[in-house]
PDB file of N, CA and C in Angstrom:
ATOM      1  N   UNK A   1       1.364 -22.958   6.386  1.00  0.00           N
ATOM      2  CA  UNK A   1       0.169 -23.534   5.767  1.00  0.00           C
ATOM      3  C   UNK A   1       0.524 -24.733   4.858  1.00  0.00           C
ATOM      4  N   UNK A   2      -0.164 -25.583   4.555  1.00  0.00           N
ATOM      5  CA  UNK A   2      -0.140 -26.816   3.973  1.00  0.00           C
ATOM      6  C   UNK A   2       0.371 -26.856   2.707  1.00  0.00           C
ATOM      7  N   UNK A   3      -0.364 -25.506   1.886  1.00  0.00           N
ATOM      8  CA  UNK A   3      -0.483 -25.116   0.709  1.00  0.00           C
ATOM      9  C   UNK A   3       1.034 -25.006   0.782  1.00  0.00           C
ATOM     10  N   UNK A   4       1.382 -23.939   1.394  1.00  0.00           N
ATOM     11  CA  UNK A   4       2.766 -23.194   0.910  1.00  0.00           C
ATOM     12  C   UNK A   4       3.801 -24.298   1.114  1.00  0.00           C
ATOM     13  N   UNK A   5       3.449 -24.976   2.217  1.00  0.00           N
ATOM     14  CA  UNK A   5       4.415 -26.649   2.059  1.00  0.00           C
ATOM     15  C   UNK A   5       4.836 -27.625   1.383  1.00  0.00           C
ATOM     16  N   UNK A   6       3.454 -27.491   0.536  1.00  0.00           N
ATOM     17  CA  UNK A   6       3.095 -28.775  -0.522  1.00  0.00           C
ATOM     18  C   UNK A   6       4.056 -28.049  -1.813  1.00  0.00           C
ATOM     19  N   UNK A   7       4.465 -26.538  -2.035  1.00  0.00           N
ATOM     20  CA  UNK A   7       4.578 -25.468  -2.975  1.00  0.00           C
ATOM     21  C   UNK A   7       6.573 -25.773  -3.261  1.00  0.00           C
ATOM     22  N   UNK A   8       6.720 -26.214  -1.575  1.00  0.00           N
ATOM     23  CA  UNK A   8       8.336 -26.255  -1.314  1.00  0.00           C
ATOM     24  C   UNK A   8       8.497 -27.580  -1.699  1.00  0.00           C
ATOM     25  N   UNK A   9       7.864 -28.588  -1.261  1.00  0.00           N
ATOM     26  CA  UNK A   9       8.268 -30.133  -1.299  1.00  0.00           C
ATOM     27  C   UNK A   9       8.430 -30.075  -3.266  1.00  0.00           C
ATOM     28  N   UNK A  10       7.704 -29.838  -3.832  1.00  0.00           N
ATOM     29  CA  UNK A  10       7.128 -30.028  -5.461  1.00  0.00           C
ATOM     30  C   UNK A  10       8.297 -29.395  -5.948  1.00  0.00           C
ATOM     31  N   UNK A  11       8.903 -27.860  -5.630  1.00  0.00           N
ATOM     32  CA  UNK A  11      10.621 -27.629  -6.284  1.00  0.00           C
ATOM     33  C   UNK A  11      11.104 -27.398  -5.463  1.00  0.00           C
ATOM     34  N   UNK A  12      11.274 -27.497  -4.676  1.00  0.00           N
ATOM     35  CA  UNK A  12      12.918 -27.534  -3.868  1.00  0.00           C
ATOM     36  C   UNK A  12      12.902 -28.706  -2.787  1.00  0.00           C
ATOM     37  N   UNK A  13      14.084 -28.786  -2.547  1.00  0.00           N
ATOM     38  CA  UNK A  13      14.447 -29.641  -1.294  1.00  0.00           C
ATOM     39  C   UNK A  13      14.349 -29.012  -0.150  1.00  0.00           C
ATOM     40  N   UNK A  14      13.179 -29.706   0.402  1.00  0.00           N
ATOM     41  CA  UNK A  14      12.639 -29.206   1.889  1.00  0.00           C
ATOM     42  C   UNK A  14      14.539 -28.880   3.298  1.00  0.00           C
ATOM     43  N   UNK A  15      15.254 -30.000   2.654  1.00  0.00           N
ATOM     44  CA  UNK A  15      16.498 -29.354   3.686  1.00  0.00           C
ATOM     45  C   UNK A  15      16.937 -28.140   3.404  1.00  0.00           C
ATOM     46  N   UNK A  16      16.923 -27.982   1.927  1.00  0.00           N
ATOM     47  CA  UNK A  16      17.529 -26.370   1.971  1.00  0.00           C
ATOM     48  C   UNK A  16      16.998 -25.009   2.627  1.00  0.00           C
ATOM     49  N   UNK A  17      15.820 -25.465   3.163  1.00  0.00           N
ATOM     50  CA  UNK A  17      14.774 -24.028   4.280  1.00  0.00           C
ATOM     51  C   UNK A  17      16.057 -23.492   5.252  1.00  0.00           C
ATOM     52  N   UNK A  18      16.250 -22.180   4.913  1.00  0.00           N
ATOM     53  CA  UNK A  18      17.220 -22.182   6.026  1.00  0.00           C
ATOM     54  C   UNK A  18      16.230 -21.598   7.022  1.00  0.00           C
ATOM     55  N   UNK A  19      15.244 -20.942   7.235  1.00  0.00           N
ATOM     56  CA  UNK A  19      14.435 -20.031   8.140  1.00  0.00           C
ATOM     57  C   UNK A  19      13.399 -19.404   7.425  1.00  0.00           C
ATOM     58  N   UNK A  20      12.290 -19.458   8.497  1.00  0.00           N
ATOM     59  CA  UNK A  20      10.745 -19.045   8.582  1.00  0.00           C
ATOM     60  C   UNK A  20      10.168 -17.862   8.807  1.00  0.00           C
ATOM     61  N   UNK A  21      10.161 -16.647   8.105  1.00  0.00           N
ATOM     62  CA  UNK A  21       9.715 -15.847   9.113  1.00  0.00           C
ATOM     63  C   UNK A  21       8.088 -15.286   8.955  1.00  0.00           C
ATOM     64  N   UNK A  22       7.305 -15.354   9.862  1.00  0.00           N
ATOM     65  CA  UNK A  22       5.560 -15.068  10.181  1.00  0.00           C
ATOM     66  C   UNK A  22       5.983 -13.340   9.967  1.00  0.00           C
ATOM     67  N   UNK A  23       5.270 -12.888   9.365  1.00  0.00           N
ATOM     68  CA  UNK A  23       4.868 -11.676   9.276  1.00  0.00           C
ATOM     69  C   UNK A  23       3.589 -11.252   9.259  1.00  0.00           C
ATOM     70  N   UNK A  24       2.952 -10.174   9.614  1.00  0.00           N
ATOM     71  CA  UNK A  24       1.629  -9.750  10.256  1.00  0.00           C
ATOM     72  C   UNK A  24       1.158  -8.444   9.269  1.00  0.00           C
ATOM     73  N   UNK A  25       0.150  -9.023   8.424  1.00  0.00           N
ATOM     74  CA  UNK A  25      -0.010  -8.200   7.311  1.00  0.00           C
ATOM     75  C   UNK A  25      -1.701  -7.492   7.881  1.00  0.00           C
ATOM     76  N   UNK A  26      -1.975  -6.933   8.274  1.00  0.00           N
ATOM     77  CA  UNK A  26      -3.128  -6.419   9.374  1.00  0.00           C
ATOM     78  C   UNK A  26      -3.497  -7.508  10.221  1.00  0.00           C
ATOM     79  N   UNK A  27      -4.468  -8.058   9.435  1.00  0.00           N
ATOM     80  CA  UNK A  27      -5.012  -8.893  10.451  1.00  0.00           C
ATOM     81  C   UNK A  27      -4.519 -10.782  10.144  1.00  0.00           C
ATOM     82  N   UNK A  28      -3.933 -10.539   9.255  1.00  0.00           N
ATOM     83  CA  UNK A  28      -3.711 -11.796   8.456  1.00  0.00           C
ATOM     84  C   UNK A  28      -1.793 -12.582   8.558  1.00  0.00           C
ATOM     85  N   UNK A  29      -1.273 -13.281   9.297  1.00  0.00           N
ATOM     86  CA  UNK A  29      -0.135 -13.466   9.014  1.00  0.00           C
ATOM     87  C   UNK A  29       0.362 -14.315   7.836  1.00  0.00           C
ATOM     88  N   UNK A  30       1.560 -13.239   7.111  1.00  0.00           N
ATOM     89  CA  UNK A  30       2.472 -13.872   5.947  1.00  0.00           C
ATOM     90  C   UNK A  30       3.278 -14.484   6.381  1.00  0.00           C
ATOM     91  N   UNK A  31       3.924 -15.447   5.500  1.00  0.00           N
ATOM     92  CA  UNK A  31       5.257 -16.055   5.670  1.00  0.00           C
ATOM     93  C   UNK A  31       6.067 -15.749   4.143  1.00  0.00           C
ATOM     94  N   UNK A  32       7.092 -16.059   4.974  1.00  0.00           N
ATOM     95  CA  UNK A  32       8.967 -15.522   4.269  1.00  0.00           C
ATOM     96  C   UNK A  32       9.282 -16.507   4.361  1.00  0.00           C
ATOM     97  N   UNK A  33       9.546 -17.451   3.216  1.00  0.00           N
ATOM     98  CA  UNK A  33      10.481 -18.720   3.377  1.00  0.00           C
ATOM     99  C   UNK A  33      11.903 -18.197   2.628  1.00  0.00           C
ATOM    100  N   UNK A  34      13.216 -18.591   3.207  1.00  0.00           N
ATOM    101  CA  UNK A  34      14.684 -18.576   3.225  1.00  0.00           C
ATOM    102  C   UNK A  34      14.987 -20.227   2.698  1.00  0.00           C
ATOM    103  N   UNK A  35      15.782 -20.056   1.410  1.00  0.00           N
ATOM    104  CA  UNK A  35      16.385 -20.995   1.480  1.00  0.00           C
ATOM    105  C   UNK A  35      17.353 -21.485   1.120  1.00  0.00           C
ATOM    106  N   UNK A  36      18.622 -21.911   1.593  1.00  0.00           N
ATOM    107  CA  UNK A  36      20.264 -21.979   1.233  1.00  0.00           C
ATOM    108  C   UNK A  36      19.869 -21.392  -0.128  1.00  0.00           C
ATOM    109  N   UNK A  37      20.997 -20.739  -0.822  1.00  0.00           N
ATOM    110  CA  UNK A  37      21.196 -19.503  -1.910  1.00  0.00           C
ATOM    111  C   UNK A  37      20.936 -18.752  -2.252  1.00  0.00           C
ATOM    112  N   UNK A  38      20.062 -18.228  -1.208  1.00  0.00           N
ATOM    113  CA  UNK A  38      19.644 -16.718  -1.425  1.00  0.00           C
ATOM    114  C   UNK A  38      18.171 -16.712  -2.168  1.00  0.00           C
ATOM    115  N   UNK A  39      17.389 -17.822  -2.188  1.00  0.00           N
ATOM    116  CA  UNK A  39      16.045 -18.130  -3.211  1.00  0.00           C
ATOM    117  C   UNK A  39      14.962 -17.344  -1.483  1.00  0.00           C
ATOM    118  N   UNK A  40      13.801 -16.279  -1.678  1.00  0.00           N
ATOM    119  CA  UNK A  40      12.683 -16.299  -0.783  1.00  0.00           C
ATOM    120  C   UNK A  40      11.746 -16.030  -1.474  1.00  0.00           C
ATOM    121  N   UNK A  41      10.576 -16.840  -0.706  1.00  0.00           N
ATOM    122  CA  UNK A  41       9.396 -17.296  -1.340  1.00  0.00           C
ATOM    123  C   UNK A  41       8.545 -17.028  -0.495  1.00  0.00           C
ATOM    124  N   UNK A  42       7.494 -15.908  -1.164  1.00  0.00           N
ATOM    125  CA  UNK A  42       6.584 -15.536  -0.010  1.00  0.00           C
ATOM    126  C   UNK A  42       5.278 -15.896  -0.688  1.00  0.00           C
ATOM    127  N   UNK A  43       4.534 -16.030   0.953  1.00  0.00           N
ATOM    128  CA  UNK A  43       3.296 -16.805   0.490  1.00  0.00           C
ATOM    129  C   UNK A  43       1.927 -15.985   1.695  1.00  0.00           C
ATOM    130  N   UNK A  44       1.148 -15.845   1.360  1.00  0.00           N
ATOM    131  CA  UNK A  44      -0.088 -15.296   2.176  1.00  0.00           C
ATOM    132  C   UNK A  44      -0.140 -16.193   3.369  1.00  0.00           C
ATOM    133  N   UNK A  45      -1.262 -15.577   4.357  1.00  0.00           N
ATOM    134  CA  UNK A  45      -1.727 -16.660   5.680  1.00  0.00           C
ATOM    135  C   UNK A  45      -2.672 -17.444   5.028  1.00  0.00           C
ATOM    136  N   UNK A  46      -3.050 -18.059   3.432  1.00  0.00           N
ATOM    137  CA  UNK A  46      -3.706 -19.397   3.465  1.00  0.00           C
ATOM    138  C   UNK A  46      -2.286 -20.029   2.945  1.00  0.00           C
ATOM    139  N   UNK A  47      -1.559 -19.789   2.382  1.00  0.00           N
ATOM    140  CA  UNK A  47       0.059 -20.525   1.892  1.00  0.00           C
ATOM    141  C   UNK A  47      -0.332 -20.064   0.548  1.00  0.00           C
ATOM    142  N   UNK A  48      -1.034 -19.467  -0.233  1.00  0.00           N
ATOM    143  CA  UNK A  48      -0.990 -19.165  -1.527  1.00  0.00           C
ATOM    144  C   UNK A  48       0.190 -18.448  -1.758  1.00  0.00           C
ATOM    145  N   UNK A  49       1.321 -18.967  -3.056  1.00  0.00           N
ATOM    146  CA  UNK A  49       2.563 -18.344  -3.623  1.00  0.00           C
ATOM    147  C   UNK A  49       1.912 -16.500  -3.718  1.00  0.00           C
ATOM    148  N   UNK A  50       3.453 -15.463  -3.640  1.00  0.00           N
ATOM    149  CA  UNK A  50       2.978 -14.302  -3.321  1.00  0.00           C
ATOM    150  C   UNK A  50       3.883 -13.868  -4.506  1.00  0.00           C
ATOM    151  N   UNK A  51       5.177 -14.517  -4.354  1.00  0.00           N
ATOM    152  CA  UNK A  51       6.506 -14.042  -4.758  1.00  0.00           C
ATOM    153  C   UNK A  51       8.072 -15.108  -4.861  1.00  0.00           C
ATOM    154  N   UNK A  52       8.792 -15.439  -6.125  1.00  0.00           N
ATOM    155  CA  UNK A  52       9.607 -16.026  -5.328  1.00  0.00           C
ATOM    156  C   UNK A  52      10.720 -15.409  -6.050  1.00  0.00           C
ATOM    157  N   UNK A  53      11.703 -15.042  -5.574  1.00  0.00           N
ATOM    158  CA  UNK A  53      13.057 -14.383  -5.950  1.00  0.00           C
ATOM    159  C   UNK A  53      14.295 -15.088  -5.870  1.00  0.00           C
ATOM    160  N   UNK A  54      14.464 -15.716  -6.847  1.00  0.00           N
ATOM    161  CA  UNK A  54      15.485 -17.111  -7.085  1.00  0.00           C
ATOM    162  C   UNK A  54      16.816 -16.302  -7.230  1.00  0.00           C
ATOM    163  N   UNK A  55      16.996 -14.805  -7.403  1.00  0.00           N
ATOM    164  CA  UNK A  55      18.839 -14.053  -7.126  1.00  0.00           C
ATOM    165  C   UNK A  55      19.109 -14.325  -8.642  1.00  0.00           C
ATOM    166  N   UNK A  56      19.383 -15.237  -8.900  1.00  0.00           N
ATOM    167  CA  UNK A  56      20.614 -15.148 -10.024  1.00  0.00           C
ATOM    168  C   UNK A  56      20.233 -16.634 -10.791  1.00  0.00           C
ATOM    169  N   UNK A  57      19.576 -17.549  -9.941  1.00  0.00           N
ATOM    170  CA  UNK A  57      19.027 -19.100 -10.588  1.00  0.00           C
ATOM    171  C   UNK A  57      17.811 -18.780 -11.224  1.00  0.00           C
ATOM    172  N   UNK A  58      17.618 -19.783 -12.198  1.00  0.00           N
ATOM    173  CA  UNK A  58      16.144 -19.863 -12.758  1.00  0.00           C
ATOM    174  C   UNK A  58      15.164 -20.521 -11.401  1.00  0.00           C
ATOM    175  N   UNK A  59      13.701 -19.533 -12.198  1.00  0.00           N
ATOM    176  CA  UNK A  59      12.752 -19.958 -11.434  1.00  0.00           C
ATOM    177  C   UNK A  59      12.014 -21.273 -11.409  1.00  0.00           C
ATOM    178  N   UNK A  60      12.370 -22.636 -11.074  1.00  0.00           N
ATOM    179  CA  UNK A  60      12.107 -23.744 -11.390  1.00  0.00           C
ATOM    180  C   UNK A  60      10.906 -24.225 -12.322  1.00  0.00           C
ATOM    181  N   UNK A  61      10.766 -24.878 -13.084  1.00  0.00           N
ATOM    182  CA  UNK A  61       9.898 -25.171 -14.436  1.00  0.00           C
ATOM    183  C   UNK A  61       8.623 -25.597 -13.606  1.00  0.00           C
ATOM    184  N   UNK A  62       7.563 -25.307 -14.293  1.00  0.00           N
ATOM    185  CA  UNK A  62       6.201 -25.552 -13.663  1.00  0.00           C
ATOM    186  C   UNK A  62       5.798 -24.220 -12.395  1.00  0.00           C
ATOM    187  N   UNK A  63       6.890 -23.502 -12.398  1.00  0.00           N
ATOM    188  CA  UNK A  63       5.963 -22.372 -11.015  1.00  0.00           C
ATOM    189  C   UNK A  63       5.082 -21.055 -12.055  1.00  0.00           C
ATOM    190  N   UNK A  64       5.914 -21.070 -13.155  1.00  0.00           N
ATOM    191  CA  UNK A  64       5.049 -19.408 -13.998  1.00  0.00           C
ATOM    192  C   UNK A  64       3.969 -20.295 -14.497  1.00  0.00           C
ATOM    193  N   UNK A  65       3.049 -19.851 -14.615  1.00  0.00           N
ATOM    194  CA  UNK A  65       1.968 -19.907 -15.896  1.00  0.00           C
ATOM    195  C   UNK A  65       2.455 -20.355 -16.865  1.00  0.00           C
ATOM    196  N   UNK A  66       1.923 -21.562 -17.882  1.00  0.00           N
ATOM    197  CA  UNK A  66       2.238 -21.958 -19.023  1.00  0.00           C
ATOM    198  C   UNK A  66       2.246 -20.851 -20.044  1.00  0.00           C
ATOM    199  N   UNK A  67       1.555 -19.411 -20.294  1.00  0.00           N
ATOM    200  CA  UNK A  67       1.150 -18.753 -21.122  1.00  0.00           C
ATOM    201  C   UNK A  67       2.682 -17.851 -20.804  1.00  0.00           C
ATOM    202  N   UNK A  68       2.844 -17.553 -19.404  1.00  0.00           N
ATOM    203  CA  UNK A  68       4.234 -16.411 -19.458  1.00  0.00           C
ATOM    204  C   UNK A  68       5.561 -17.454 -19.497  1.00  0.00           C
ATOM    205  N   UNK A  69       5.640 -18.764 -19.019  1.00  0.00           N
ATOM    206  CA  UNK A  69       6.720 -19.437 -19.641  1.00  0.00           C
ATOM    207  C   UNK A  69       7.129 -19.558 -21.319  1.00  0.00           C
ATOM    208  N   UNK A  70       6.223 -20.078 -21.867  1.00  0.00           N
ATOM    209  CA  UNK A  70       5.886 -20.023 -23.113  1.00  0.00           C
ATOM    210  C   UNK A  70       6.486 -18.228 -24.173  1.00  0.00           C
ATOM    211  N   UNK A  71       5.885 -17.389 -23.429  1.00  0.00           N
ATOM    212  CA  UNK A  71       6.387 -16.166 -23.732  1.00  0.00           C
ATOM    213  C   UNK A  71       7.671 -15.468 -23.805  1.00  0.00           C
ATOM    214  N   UNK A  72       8.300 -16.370 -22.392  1.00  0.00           N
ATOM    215  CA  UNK A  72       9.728 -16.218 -22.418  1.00  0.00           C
ATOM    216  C   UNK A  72      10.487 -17.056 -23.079  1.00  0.00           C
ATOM    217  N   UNK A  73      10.192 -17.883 -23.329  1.00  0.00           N
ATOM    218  CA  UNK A  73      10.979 -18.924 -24.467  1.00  0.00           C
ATOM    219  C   UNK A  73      11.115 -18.637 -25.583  1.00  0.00           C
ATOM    220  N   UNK A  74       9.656 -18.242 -26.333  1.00  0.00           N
ATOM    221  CA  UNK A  74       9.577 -17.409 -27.544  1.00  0.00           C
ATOM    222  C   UNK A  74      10.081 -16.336 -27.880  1.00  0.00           C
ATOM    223  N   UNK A  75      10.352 -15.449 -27.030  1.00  0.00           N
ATOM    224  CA  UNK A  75      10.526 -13.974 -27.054  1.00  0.00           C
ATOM    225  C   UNK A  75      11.911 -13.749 -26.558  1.00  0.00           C
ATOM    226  N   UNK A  76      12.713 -14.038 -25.471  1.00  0.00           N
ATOM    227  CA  UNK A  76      13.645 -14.303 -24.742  1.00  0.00           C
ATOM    228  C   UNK A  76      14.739 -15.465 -23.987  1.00  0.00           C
ATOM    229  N   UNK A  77      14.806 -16.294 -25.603  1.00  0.00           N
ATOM    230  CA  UNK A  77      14.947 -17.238 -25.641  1.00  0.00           C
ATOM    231  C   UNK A  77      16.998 -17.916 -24.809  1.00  0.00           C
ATOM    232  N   UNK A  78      17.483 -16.701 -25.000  1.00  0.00           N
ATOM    233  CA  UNK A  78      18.808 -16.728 -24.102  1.00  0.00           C
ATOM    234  C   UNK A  78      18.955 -16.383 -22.456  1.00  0.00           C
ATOM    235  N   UNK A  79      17.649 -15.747 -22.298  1.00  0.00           N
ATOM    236  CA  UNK A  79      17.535 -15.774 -20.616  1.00  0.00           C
ATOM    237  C   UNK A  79      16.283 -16.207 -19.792  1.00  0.00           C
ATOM    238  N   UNK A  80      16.544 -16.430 -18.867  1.00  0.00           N
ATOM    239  CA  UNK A  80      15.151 -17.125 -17.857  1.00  0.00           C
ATOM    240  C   UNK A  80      14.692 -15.996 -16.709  1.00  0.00           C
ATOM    241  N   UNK A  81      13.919 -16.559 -15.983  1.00  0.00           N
ATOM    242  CA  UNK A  81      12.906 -15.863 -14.622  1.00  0.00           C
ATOM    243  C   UNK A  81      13.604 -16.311 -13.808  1.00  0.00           C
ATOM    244  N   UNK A  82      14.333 -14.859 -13.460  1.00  0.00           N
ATOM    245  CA  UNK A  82      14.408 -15.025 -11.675  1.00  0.00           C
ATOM    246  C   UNK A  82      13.703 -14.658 -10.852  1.00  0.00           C
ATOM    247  N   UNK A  83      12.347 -14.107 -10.999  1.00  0.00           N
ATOM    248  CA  UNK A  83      11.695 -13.181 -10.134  1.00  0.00           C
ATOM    249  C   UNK A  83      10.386 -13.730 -10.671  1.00  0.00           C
ATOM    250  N   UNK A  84       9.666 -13.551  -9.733  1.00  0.00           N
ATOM    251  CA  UNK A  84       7.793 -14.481 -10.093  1.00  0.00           C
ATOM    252  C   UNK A  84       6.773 -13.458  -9.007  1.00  0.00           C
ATOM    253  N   UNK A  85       6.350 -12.240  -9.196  1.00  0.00           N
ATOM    254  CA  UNK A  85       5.528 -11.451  -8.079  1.00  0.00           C
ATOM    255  C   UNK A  85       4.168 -11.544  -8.775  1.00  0.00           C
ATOM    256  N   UNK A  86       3.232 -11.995  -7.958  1.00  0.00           N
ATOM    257  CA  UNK A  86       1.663 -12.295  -7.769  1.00  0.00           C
ATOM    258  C   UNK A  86       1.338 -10.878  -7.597  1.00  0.00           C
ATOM    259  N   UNK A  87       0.595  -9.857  -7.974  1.00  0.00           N
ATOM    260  CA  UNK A  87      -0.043  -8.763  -7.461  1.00  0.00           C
ATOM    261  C   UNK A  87      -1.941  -8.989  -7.930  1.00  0.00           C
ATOM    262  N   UNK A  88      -2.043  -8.169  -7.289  1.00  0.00           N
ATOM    263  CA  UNK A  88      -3.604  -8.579  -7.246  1.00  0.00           C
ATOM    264  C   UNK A  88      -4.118  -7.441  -8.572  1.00  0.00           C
ATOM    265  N   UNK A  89      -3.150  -7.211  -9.457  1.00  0.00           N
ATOM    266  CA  UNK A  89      -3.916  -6.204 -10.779  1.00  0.00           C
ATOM    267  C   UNK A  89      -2.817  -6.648 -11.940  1.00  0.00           C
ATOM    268  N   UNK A  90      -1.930  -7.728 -11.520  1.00  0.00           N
ATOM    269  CA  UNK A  90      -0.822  -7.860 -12.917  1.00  0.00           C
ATOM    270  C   UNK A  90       0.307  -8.971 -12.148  1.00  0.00           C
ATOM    271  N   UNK A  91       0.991  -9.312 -13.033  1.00  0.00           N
ATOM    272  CA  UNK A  91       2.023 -10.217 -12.754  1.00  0.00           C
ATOM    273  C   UNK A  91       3.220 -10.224 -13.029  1.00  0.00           C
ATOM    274  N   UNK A  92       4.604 -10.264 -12.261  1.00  0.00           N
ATOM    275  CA  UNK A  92       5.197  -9.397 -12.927  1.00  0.00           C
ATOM    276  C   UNK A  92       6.667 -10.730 -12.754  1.00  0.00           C
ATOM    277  N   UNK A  93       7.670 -10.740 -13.773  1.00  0.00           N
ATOM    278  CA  UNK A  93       8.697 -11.570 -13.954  1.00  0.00           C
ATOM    279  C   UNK A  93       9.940 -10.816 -14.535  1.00  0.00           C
ATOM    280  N   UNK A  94      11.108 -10.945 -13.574  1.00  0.00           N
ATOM    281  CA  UNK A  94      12.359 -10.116 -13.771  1.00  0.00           C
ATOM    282  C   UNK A  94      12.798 -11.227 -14.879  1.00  0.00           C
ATOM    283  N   UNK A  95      13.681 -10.693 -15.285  1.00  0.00           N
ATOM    284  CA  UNK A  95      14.718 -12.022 -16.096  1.00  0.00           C
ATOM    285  C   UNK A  95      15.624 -12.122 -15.972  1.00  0.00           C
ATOM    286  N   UNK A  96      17.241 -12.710 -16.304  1.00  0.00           N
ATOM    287  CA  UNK A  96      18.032 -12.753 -15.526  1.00  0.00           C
ATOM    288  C   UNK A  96      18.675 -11.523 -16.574  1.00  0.00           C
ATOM    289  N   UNK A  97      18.734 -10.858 -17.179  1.00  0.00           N
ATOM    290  CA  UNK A  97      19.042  -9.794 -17.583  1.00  0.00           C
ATOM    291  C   UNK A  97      18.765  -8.260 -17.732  1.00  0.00           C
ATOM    292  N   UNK A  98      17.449  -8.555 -16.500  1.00  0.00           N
ATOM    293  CA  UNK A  98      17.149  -7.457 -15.459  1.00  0.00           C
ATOM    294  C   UNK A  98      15.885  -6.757 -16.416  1.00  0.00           C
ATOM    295  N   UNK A  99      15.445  -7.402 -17.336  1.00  0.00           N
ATOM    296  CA  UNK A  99      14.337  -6.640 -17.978  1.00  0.00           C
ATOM    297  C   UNK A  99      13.129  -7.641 -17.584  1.00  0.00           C
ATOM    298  N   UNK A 100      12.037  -6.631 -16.776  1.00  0.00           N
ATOM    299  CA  UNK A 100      10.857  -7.356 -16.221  1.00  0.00           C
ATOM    300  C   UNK A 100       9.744  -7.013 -17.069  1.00  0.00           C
ATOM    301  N   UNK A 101       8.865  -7.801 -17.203  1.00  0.00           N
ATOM    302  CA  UNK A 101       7.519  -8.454 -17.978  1.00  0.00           C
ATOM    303  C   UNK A 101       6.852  -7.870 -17.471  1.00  0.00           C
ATOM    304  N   UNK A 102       5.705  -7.405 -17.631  1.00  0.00           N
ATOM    305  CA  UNK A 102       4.146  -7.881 -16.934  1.00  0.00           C
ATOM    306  C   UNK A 102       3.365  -8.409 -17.894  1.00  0.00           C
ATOM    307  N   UNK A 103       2.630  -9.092 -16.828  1.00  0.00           N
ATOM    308  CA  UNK A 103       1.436  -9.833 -17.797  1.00  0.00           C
ATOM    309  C   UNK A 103       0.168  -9.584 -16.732  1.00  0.00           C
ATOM    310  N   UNK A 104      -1.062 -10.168 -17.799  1.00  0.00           N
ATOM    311  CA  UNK A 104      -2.518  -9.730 -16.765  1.00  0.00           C
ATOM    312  C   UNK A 104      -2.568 -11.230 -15.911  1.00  0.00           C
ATOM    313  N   UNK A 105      -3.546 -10.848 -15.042  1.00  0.00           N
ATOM    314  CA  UNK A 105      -3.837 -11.968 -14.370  1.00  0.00           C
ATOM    315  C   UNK A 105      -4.231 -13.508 -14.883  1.00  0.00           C
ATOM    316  N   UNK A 106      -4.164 -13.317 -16.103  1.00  0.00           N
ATOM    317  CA  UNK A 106      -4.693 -14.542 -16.791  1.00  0.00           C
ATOM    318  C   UNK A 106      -2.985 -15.408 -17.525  1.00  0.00           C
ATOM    319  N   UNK A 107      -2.171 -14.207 -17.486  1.00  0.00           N
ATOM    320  CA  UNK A 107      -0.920 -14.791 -18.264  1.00  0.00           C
ATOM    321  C   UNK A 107      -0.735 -14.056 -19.370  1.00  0.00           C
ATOM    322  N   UNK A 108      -1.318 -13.043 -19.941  1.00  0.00           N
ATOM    323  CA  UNK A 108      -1.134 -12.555 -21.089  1.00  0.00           C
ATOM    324  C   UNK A 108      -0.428 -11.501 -20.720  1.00  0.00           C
ATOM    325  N   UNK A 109       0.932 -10.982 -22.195  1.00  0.00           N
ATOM    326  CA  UNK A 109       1.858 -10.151 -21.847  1.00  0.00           C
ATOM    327  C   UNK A 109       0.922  -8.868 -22.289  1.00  0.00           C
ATOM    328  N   UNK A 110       1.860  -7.583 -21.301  1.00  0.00           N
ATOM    329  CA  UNK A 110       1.059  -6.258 -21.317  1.00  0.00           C
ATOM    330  C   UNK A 110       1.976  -5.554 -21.843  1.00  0.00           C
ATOM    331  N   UNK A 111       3.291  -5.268 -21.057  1.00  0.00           N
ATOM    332  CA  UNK A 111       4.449  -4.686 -21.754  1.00  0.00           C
ATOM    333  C   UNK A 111       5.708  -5.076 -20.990  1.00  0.00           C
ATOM    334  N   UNK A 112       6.801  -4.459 -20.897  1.00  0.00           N
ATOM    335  CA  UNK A 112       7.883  -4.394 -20.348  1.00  0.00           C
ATOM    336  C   UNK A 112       7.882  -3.397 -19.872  1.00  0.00           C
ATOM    337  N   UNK A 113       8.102  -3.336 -18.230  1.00  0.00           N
ATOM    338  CA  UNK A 113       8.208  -2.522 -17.252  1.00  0.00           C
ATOM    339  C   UNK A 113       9.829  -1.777 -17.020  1.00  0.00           C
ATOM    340  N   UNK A 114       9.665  -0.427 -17.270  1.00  0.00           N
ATOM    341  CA  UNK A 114      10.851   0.188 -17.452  1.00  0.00           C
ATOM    342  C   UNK A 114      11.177   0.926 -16.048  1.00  0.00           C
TER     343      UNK A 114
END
């Protein structure tokens, strides 16, 4: 989808895609983007971001919400987001020191998920 294209060109370098994969979520196909270092980024069948799991790198500046970036700076100011999951009741961000966030759909923190 266009969306999820426009999502890759804006942080990453479109050469690093190593592979595509369509997945079939009932009636609706997802995509799995792969890309050199272990970064996948999943996105719905309109290309809306789902998930992106950067391993061990930060999650590039401008993909969280200004309200949960902001939160981690303030609050967790020696480590970053490797992990960015969209759920349809909360939002949820690993850090690189393995303690994950949630926040509500708007960006506001709820607690730390144990």
């Amino acid at each position: 989808p266009v969306q999820a294209q426009s999502f890759i060109k804006k942080f990453f370098n479109v050469d690093d895609v190593s592979h595509i994969q369509r997945e079939r979520d009932g009636m609706q196909m997802d995509y799995n983007v792969y890309l050199k270092g272990g970064i996948e980024i999943d996105f719905d069948h309109q290309g809306n971001l789902e998930s992106i799991d950067c391993q061990r790198s930060s999650i590039p500046n401008g993909v969280l919400p200004e309200l949960i970036a902001n939160h981690i700076l303030l609050n967790y100011p020696d480590y970053f987001a490797v992990e960015y999951v969209i759920d349809y009741r909360h939002l949820k961000v690993e850090l690189n020191n393995g303690l994950e966030l949630i926040f509500d759909l708007e960006g506001h923190f709820i607690r730390i998920d144990d």
